[in-house]
PDBML (XML) file of the C-alpha atoms, coordinates in Angstrom:
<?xml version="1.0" encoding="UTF-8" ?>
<PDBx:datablock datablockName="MODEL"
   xmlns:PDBx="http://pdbml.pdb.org/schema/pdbx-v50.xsd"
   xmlns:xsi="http://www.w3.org/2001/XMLSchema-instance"
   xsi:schemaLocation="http://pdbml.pdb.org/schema/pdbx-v50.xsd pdbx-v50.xsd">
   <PDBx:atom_siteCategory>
      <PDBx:atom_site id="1">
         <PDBx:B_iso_or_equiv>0.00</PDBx:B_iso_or_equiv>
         <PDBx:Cartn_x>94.006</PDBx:Cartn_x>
         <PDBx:Cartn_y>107.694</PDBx:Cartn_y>
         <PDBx:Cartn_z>105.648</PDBx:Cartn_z>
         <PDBx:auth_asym_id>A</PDBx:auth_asym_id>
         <PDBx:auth_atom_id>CA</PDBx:auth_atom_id>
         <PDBx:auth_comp_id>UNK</PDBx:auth_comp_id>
         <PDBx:auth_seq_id>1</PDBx:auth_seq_id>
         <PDBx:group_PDB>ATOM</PDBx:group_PDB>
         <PDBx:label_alt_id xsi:nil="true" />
         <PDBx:label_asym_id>A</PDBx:label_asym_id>
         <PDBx:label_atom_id>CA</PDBx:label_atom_id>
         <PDBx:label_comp_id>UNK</PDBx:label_comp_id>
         <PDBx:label_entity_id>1</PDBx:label_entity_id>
         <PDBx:label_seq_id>1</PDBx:label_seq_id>
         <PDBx:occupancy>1.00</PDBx:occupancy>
         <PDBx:pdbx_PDB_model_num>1</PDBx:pdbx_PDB_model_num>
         <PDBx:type_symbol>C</PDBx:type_symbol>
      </PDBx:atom_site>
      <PDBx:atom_site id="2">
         <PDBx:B_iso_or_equiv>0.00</PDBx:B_iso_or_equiv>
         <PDBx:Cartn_x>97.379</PDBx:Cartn_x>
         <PDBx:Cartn_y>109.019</PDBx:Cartn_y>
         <PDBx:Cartn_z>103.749</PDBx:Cartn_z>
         <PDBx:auth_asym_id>A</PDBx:auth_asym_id>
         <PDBx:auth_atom_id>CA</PDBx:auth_atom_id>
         <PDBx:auth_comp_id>UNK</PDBx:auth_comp_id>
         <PDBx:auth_seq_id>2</PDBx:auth_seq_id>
         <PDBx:group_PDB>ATOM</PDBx:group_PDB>
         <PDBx:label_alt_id xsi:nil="true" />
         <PDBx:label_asym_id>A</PDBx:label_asym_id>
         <PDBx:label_atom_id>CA</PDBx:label_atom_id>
         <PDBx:label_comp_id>UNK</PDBx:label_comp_id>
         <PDBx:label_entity_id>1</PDBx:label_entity_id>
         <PDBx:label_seq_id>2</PDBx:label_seq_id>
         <PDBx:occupancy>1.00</PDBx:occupancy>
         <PDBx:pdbx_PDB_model_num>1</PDBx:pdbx_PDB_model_num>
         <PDBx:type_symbol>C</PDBx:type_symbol>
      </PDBx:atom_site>
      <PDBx:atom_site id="3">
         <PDBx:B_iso_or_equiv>0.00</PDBx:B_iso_or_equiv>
         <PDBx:Cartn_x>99.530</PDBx:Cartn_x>
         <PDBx:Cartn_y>111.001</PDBx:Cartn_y>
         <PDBx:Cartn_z>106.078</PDBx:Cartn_z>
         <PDBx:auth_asym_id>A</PDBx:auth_asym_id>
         <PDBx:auth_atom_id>CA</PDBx:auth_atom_id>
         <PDBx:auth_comp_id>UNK</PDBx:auth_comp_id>
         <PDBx:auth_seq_id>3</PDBx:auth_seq_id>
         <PDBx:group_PDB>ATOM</PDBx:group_PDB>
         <PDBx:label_alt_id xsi:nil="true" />
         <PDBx:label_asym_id>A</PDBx:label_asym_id>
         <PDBx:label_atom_id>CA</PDBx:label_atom_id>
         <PDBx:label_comp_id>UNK</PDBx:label_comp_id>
         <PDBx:label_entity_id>1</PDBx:label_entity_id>
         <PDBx:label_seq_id>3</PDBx:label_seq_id>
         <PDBx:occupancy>1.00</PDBx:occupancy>
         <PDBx:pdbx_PDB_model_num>1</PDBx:pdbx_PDB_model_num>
         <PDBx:type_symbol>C</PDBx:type_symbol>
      </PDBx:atom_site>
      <PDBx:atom_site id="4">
         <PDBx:B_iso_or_equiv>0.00</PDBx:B_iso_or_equiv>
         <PDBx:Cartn_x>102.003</PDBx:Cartn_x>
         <PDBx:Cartn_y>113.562</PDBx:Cartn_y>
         <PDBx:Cartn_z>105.136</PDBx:Cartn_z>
         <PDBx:auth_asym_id>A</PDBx:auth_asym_id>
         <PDBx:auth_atom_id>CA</PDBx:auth_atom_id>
         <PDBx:auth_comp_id>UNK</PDBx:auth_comp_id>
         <PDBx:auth_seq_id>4</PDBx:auth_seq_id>
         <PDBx:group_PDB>ATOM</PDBx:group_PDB>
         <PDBx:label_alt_id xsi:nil="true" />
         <PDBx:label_asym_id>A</PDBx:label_asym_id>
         <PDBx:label_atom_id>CA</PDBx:label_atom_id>
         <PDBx:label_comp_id>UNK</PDBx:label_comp_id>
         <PDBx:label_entity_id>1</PDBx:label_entity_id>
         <PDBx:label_seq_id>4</PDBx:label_seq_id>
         <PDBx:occupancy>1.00</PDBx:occupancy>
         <PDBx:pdbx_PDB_model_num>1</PDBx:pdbx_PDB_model_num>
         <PDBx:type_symbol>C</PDBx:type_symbol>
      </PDBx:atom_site>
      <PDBx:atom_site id="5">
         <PDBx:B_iso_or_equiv>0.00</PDBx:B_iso_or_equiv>
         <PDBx:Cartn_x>102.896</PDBx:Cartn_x>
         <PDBx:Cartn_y>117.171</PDBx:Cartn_y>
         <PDBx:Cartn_z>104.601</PDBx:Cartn_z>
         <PDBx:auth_asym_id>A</PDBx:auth_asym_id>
         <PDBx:auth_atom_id>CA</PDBx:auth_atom_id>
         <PDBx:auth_comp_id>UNK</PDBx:auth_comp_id>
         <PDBx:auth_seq_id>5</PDBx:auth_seq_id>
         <PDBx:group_PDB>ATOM</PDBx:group_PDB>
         <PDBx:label_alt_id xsi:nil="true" />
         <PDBx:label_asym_id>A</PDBx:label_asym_id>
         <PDBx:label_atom_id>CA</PDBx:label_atom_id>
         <PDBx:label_comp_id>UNK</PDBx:label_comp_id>
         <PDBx:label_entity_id>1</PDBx:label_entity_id>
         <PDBx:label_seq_id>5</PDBx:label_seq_id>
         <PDBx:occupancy>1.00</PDBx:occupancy>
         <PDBx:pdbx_PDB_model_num>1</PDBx:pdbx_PDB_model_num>
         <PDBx:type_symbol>C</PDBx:type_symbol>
      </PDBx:atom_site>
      <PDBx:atom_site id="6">
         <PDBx:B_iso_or_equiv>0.00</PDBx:B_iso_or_equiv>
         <PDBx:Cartn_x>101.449</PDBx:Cartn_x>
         <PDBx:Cartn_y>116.849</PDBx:Cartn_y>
         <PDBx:Cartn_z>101.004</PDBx:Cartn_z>
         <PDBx:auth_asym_id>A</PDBx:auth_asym_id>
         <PDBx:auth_atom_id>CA</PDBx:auth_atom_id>
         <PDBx:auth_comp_id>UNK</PDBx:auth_comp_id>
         <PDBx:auth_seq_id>6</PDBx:auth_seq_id>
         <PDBx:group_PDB>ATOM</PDBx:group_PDB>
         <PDBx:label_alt_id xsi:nil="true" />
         <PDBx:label_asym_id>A</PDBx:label_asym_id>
         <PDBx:label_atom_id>CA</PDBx:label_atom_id>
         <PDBx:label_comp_id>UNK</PDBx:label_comp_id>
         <PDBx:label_entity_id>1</PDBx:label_entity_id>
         <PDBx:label_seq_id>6</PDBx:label_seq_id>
         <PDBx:occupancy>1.00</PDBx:occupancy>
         <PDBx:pdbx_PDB_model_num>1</PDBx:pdbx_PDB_model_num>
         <PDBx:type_symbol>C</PDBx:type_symbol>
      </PDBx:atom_site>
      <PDBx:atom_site id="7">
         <PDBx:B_iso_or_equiv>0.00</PDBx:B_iso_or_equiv>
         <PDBx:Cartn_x>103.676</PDBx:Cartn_x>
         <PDBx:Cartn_y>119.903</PDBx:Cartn_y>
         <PDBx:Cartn_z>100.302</PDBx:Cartn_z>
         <PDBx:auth_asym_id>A</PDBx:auth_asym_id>
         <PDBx:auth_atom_id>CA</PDBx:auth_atom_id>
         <PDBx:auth_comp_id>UNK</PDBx:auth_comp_id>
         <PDBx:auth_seq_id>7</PDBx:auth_seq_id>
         <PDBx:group_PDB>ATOM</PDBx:group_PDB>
         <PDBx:label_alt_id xsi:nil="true" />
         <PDBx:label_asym_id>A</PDBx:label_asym_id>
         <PDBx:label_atom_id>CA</PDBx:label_atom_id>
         <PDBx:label_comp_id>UNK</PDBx:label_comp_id>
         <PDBx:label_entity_id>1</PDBx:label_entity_id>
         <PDBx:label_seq_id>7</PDBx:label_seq_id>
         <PDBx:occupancy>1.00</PDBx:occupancy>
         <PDBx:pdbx_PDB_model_num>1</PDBx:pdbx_PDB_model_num>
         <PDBx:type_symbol>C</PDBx:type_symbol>
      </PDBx:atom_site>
      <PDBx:atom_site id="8">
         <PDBx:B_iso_or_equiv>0.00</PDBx:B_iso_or_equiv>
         <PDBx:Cartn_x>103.092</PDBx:Cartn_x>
         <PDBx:Cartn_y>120.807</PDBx:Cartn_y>
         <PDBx:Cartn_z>96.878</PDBx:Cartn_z>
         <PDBx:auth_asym_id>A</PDBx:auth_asym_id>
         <PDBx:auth_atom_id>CA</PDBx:auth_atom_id>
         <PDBx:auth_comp_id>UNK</PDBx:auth_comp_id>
         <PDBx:auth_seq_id>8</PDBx:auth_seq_id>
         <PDBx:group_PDB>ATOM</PDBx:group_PDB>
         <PDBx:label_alt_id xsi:nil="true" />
         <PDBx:label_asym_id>A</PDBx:label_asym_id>
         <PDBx:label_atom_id>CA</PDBx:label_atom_id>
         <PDBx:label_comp_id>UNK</PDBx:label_comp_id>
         <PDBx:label_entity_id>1</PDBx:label_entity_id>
         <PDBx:label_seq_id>8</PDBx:label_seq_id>
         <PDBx:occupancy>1.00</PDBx:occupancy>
         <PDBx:pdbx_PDB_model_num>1</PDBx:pdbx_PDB_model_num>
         <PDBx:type_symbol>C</PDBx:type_symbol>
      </PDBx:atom_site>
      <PDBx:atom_site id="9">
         <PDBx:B_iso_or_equiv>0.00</PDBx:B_iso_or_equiv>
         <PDBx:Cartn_x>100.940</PDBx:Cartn_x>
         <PDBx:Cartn_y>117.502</PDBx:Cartn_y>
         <PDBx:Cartn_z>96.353</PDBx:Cartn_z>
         <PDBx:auth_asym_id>A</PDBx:auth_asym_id>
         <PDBx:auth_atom_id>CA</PDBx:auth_atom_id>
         <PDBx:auth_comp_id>UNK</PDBx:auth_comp_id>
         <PDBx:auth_seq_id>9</PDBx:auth_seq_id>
         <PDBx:group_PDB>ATOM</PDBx:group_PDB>
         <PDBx:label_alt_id xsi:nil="true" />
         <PDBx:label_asym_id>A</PDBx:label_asym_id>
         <PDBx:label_atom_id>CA</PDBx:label_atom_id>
         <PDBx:label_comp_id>UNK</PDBx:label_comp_id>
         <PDBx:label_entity_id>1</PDBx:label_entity_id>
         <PDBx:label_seq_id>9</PDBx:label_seq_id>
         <PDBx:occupancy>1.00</PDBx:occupancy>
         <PDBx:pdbx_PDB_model_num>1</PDBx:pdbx_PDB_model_num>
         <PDBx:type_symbol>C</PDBx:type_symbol>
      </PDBx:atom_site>
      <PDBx:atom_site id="10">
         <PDBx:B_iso_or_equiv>0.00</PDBx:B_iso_or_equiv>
         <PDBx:Cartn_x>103.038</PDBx:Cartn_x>
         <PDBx:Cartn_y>117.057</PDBx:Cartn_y>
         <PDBx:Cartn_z>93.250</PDBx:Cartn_z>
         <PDBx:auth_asym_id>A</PDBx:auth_asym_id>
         <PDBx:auth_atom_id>CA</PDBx:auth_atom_id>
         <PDBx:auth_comp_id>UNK</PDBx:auth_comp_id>
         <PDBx:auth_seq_id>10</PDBx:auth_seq_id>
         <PDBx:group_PDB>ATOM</PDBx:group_PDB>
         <PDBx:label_alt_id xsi:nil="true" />
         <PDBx:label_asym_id>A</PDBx:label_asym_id>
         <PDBx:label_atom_id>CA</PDBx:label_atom_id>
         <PDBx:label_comp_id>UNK</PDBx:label_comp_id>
         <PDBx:label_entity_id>1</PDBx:label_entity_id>
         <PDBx:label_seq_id>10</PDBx:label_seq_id>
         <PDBx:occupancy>1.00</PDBx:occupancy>
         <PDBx:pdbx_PDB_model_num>1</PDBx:pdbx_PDB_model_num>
         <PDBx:type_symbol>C</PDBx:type_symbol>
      </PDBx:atom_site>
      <PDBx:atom_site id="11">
         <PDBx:B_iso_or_equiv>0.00</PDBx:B_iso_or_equiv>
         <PDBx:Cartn_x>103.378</PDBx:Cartn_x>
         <PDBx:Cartn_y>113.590</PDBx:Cartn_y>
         <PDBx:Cartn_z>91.365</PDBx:Cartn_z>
         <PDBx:auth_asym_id>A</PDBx:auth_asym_id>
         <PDBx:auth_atom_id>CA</PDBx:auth_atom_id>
         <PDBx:auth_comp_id>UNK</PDBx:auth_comp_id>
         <PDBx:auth_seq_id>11</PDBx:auth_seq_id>
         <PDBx:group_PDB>ATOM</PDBx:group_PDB>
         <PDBx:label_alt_id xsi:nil="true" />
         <PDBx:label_asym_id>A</PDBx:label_asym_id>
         <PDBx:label_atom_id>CA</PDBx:label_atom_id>
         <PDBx:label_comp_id>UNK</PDBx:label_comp_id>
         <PDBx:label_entity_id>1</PDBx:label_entity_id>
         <PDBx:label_seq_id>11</PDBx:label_seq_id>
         <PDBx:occupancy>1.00</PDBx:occupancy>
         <PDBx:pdbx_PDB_model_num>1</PDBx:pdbx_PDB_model_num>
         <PDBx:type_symbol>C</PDBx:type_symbol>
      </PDBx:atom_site>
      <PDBx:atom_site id="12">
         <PDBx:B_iso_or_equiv>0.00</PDBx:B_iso_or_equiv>
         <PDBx:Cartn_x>105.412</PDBx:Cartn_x>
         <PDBx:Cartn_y>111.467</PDBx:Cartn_y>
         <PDBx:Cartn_z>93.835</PDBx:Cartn_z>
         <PDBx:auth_asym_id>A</PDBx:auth_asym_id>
         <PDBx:auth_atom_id>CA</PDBx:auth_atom_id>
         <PDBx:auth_comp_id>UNK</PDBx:auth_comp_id>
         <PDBx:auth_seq_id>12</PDBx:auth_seq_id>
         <PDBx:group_PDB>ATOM</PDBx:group_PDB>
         <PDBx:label_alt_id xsi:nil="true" />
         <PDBx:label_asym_id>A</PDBx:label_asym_id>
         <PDBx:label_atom_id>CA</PDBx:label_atom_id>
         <PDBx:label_comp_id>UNK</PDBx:label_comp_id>
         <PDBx:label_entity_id>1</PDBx:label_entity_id>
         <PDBx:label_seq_id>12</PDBx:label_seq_id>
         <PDBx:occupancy>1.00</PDBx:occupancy>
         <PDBx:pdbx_PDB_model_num>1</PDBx:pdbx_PDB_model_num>
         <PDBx:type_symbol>C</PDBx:type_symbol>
      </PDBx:atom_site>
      <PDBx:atom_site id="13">
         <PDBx:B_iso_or_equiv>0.00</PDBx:B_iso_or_equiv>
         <PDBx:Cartn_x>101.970</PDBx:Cartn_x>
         <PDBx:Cartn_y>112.381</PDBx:Cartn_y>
         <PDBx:Cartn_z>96.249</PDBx:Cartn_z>
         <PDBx:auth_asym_id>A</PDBx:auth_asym_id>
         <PDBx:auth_atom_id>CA</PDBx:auth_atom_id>
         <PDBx:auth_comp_id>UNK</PDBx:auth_comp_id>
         <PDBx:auth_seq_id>13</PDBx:auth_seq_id>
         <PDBx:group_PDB>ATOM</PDBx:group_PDB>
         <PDBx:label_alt_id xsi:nil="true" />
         <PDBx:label_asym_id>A</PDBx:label_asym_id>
         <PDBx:label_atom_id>CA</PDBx:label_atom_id>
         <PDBx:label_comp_id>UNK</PDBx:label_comp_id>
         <PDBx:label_entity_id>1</PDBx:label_entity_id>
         <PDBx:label_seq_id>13</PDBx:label_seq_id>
         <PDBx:occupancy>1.00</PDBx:occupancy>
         <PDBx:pdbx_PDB_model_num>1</PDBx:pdbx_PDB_model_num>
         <PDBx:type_symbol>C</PDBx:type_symbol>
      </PDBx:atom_site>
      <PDBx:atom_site id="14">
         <PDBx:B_iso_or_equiv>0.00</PDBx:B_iso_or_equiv>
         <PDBx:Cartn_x>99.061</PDBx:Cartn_x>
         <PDBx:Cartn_y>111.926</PDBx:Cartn_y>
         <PDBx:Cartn_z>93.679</PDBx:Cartn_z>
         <PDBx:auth_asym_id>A</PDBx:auth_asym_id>
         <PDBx:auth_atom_id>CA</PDBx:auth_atom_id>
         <PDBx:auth_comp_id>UNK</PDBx:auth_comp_id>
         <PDBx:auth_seq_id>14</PDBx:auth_seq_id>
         <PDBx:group_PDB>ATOM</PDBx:group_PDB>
         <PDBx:label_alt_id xsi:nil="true" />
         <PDBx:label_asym_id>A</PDBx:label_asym_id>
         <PDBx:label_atom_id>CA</PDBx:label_atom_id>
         <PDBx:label_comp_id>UNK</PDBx:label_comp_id>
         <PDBx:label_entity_id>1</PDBx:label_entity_id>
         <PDBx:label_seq_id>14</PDBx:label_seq_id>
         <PDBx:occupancy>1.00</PDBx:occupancy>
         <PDBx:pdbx_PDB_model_num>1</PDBx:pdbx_PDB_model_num>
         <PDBx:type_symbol>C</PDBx:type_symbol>
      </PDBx:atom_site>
      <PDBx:atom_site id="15">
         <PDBx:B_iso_or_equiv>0.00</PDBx:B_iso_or_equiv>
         <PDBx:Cartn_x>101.060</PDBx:Cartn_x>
         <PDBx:Cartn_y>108.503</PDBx:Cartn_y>
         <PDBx:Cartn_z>93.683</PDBx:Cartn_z>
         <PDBx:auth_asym_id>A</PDBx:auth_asym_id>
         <PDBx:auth_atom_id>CA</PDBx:auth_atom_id>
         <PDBx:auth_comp_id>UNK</PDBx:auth_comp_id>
         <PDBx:auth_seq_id>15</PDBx:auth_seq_id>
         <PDBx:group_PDB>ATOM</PDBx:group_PDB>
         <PDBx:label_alt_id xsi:nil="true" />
         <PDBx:label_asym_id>A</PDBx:label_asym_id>
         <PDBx:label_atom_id>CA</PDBx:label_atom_id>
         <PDBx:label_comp_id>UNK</PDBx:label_comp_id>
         <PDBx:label_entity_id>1</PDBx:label_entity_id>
         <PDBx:label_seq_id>15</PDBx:label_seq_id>
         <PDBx:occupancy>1.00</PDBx:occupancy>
         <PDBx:pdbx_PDB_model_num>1</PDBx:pdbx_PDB_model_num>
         <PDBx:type_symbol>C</PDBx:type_symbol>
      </PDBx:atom_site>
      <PDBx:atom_site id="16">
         <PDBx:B_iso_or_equiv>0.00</PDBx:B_iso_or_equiv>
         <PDBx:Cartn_x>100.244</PDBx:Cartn_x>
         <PDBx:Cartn_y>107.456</PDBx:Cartn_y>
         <PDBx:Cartn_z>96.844</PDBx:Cartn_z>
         <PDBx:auth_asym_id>A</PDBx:auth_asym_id>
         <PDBx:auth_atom_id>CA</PDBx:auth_atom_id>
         <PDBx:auth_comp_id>UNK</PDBx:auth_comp_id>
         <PDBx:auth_seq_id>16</PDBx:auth_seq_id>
         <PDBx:group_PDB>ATOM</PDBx:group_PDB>
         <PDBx:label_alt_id xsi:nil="true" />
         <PDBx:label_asym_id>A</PDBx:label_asym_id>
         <PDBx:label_atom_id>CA</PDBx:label_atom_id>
         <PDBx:label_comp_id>UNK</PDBx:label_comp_id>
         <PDBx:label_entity_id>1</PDBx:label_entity_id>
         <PDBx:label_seq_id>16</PDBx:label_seq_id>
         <PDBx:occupancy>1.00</PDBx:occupancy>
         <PDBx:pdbx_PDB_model_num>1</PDBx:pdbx_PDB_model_num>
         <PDBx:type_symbol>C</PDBx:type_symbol>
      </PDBx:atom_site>
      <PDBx:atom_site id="17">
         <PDBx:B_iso_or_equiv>0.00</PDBx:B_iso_or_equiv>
         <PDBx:Cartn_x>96.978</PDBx:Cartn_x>
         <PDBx:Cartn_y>108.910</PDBx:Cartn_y>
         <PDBx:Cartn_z>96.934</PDBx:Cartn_z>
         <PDBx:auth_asym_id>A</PDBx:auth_asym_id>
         <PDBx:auth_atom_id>CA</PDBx:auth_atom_id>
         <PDBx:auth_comp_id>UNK</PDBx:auth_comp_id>
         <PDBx:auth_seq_id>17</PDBx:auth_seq_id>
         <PDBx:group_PDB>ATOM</PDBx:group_PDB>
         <PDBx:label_alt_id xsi:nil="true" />
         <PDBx:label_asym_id>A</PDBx:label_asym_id>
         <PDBx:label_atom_id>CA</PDBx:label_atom_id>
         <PDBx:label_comp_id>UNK</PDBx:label_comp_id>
         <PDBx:label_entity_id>1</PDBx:label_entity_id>
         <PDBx:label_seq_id>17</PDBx:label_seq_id>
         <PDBx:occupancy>1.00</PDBx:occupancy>
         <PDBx:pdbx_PDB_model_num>1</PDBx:pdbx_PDB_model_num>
         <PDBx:type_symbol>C</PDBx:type_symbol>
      </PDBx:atom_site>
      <PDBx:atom_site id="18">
         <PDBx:B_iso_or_equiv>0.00</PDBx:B_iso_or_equiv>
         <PDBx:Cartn_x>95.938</PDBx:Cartn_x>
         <PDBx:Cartn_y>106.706</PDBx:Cartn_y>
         <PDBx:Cartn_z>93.971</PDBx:Cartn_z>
         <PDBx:auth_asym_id>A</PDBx:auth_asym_id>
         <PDBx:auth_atom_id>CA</PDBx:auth_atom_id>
         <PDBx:auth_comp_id>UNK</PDBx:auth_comp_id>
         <PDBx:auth_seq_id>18</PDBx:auth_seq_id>
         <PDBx:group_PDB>ATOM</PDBx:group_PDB>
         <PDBx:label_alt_id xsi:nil="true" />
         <PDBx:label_asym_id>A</PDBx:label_asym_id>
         <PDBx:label_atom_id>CA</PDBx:label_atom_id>
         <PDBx:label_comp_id>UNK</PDBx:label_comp_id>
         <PDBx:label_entity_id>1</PDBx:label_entity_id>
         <PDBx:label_seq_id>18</PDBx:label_seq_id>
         <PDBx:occupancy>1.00</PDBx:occupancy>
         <PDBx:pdbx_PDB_model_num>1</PDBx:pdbx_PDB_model_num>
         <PDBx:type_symbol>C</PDBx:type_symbol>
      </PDBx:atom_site>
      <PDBx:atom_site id="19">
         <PDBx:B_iso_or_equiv>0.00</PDBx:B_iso_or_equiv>
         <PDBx:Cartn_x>97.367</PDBx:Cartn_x>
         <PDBx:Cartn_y>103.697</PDBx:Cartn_y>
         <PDBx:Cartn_z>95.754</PDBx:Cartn_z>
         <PDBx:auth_asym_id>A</PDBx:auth_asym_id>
         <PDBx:auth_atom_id>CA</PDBx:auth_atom_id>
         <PDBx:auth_comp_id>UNK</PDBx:auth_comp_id>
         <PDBx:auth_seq_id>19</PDBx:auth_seq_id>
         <PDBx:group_PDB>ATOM</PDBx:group_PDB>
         <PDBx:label_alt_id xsi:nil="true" />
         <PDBx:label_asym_id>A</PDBx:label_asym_id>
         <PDBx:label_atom_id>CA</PDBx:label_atom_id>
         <PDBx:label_comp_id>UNK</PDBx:label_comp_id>
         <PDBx:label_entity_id>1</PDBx:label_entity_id>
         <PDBx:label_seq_id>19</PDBx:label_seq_id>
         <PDBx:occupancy>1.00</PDBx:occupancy>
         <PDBx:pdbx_PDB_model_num>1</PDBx:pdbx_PDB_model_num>
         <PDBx:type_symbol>C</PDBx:type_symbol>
      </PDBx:atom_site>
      <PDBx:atom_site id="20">
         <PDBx:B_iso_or_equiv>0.00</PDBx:B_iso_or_equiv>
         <PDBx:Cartn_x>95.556</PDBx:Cartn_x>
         <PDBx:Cartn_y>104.688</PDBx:Cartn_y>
         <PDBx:Cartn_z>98.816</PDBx:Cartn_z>
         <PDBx:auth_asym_id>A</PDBx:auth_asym_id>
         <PDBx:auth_atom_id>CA</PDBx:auth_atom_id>
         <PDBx:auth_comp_id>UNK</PDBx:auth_comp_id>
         <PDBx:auth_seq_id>20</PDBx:auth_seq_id>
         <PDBx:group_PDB>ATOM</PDBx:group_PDB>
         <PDBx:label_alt_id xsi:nil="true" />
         <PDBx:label_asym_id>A</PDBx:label_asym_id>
         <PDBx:label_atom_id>CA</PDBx:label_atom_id>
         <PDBx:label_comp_id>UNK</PDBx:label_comp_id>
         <PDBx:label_entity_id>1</PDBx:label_entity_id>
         <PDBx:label_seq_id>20</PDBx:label_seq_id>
         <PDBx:occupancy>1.00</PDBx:occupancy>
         <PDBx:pdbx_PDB_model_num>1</PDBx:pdbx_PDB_model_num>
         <PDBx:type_symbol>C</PDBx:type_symbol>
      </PDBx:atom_site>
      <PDBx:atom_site id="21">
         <PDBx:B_iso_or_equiv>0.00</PDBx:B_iso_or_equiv>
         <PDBx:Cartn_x>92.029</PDBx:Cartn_x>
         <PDBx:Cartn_y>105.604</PDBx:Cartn_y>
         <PDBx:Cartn_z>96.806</PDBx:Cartn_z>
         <PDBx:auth_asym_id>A</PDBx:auth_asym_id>
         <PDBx:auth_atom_id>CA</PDBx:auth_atom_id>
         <PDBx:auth_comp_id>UNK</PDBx:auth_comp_id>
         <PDBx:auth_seq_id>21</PDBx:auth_seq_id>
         <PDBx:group_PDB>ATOM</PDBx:group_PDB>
         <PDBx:label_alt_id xsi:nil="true" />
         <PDBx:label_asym_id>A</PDBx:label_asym_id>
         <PDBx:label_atom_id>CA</PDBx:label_atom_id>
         <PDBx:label_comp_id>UNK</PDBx:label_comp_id>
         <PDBx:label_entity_id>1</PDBx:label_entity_id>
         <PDBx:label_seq_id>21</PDBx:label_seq_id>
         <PDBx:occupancy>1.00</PDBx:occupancy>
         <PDBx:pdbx_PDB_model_num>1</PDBx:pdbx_PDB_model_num>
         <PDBx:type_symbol>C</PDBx:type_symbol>
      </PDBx:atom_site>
      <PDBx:atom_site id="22">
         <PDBx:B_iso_or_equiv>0.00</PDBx:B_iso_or_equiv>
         <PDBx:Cartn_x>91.852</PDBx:Cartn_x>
         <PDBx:Cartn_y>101.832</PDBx:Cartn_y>
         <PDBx:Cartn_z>95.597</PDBx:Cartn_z>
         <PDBx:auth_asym_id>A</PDBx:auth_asym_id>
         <PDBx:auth_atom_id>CA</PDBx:auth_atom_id>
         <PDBx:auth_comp_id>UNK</PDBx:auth_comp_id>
         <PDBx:auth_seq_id>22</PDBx:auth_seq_id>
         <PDBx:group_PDB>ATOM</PDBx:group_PDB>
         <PDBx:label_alt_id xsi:nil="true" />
         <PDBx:label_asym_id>A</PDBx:label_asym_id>
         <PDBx:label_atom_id>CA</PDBx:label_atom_id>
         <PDBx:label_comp_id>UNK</PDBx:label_comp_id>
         <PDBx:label_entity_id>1</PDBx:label_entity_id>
         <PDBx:label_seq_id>22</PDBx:label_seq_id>
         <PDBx:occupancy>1.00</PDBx:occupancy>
         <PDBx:pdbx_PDB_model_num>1</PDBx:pdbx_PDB_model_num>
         <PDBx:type_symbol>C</PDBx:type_symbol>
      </PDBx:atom_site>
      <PDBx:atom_site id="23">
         <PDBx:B_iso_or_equiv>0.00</PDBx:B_iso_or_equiv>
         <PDBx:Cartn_x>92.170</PDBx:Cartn_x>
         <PDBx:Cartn_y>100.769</PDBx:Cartn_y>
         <PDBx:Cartn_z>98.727</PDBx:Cartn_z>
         <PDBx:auth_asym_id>A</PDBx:auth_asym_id>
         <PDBx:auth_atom_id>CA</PDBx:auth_atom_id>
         <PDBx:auth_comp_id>UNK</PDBx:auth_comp_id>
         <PDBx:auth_seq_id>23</PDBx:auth_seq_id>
         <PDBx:group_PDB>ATOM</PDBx:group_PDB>
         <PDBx:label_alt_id xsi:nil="true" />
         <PDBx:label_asym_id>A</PDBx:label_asym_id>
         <PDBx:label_atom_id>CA</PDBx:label_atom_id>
         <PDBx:label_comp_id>UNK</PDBx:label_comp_id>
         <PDBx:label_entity_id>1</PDBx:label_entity_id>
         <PDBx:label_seq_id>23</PDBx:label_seq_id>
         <PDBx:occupancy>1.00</PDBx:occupancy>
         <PDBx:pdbx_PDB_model_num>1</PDBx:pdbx_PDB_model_num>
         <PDBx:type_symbol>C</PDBx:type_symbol>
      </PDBx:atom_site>
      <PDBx:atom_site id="24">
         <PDBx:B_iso_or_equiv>0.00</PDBx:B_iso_or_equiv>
         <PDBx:Cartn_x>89.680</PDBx:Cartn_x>
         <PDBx:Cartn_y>102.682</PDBx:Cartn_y>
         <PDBx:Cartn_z>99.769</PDBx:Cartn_z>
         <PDBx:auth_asym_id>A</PDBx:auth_asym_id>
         <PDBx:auth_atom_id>CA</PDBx:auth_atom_id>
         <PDBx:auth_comp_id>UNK</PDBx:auth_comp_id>
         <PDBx:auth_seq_id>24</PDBx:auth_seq_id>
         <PDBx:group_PDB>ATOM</PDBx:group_PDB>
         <PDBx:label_alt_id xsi:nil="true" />
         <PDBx:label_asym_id>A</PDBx:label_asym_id>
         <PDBx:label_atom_id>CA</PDBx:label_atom_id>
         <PDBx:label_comp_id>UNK</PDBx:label_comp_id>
         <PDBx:label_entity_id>1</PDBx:label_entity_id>
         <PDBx:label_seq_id>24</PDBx:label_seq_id>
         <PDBx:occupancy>1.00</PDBx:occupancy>
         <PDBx:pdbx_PDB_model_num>1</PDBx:pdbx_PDB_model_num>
         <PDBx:type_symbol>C</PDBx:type_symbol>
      </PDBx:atom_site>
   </PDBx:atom_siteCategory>
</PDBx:datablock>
């Protein structure tokens, strides 16, 4: 699970999200 306001979902987000999808 990524938490946050996602706000935009811009670059600095899609960041995380990648770290968190190889997690997954």
């Amino acid at each position: 699970v990524a938490i946050g306001n996602f706000d935009g979902l811009h670059l600095g987000h899609q960041t995380l999200l990648d770290q968190a999808r190889k997690i997954a």
